[in-house]
Structure formats: structure tokens, C-alpha cells
C-alpha atoms as a PDB file:
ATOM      1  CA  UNK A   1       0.000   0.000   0.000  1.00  0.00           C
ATOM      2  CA  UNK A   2       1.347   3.162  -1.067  1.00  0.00           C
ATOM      3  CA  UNK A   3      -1.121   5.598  -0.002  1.00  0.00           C
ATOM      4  CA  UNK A   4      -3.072   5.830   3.232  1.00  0.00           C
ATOM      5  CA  UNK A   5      -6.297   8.370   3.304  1.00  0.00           C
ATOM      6  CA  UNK A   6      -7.878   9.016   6.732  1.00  0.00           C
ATOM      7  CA  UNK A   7     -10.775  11.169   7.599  1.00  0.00           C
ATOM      8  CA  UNK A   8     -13.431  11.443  10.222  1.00  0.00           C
ATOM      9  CA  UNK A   9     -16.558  13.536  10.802  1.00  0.00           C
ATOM     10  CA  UNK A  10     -19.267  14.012  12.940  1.00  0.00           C
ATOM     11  CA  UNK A  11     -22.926  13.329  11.688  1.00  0.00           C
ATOM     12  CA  UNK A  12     -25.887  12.907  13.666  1.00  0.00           C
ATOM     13  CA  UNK A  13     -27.541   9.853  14.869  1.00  0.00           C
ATOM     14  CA  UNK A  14     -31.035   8.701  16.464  1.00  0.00           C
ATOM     15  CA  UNK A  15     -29.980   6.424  19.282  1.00  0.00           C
ATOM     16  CA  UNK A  16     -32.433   5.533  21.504  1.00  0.00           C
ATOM     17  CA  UNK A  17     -35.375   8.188  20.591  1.00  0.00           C
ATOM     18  CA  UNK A  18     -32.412  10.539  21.236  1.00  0.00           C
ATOM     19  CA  UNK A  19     -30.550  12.771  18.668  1.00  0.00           C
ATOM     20  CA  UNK A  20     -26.298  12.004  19.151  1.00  0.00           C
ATOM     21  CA  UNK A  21     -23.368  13.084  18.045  1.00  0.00           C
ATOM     22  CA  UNK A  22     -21.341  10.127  16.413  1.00  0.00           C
ATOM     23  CA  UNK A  23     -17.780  10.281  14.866  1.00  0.00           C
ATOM     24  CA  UNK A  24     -17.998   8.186  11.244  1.00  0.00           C
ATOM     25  CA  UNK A  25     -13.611   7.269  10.541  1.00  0.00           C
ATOM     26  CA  UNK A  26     -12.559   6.593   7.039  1.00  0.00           C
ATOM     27  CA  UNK A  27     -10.065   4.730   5.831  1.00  0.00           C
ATOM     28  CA  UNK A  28      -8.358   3.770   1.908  1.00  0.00           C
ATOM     29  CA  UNK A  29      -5.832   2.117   0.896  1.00  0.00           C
ATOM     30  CA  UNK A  30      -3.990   2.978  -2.448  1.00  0.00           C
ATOM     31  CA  UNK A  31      -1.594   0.834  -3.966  1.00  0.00           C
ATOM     32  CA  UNK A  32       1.029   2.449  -6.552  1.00  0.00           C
ATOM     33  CA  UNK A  33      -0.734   2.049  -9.949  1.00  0.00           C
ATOM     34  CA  UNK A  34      -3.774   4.211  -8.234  1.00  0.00           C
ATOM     35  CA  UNK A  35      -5.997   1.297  -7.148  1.00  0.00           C
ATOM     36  CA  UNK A  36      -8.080   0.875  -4.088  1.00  0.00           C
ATOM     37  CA  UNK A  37      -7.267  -3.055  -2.447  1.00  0.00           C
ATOM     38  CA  UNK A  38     -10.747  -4.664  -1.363  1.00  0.00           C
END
């Protein structure tokens, strides 16, 4: 793997009746000729 993306952001999420905060990470790989690995 040549190229590591990360990213994370906040969306909100019905938990219990309730309305929440909830962090979503994301993650992809990249190997050198450009594709993602599955």
C-alpha cells in the first residue's frame, strides 16, 4: 500500500429516541498504480 487516506466527521444519529453526536472514521488504501485493495 502506497497511499493511506484518513478522515473522520461528525454526523448525527437517532440512538435511543435521542438525537447524538457520532464520529464516522474513514479509511483507503492505495496501492502504486492508483488502485483501491478490497
Amino acid at each position: 500500500m502506497k497511499y493511506l487516506y484518513l478522515d473522520a466527521r461528525y454526523e448525527k444519529v437517532r440512538l435511543d429516541g435521542q438525537v447524538r453526536s457520532a464520529v464516522v472514521l474513514l479509511a483507503m488504501g492505495v496501492n502504486g498504480a492508483g488502485f483501491c485493495g478490497n
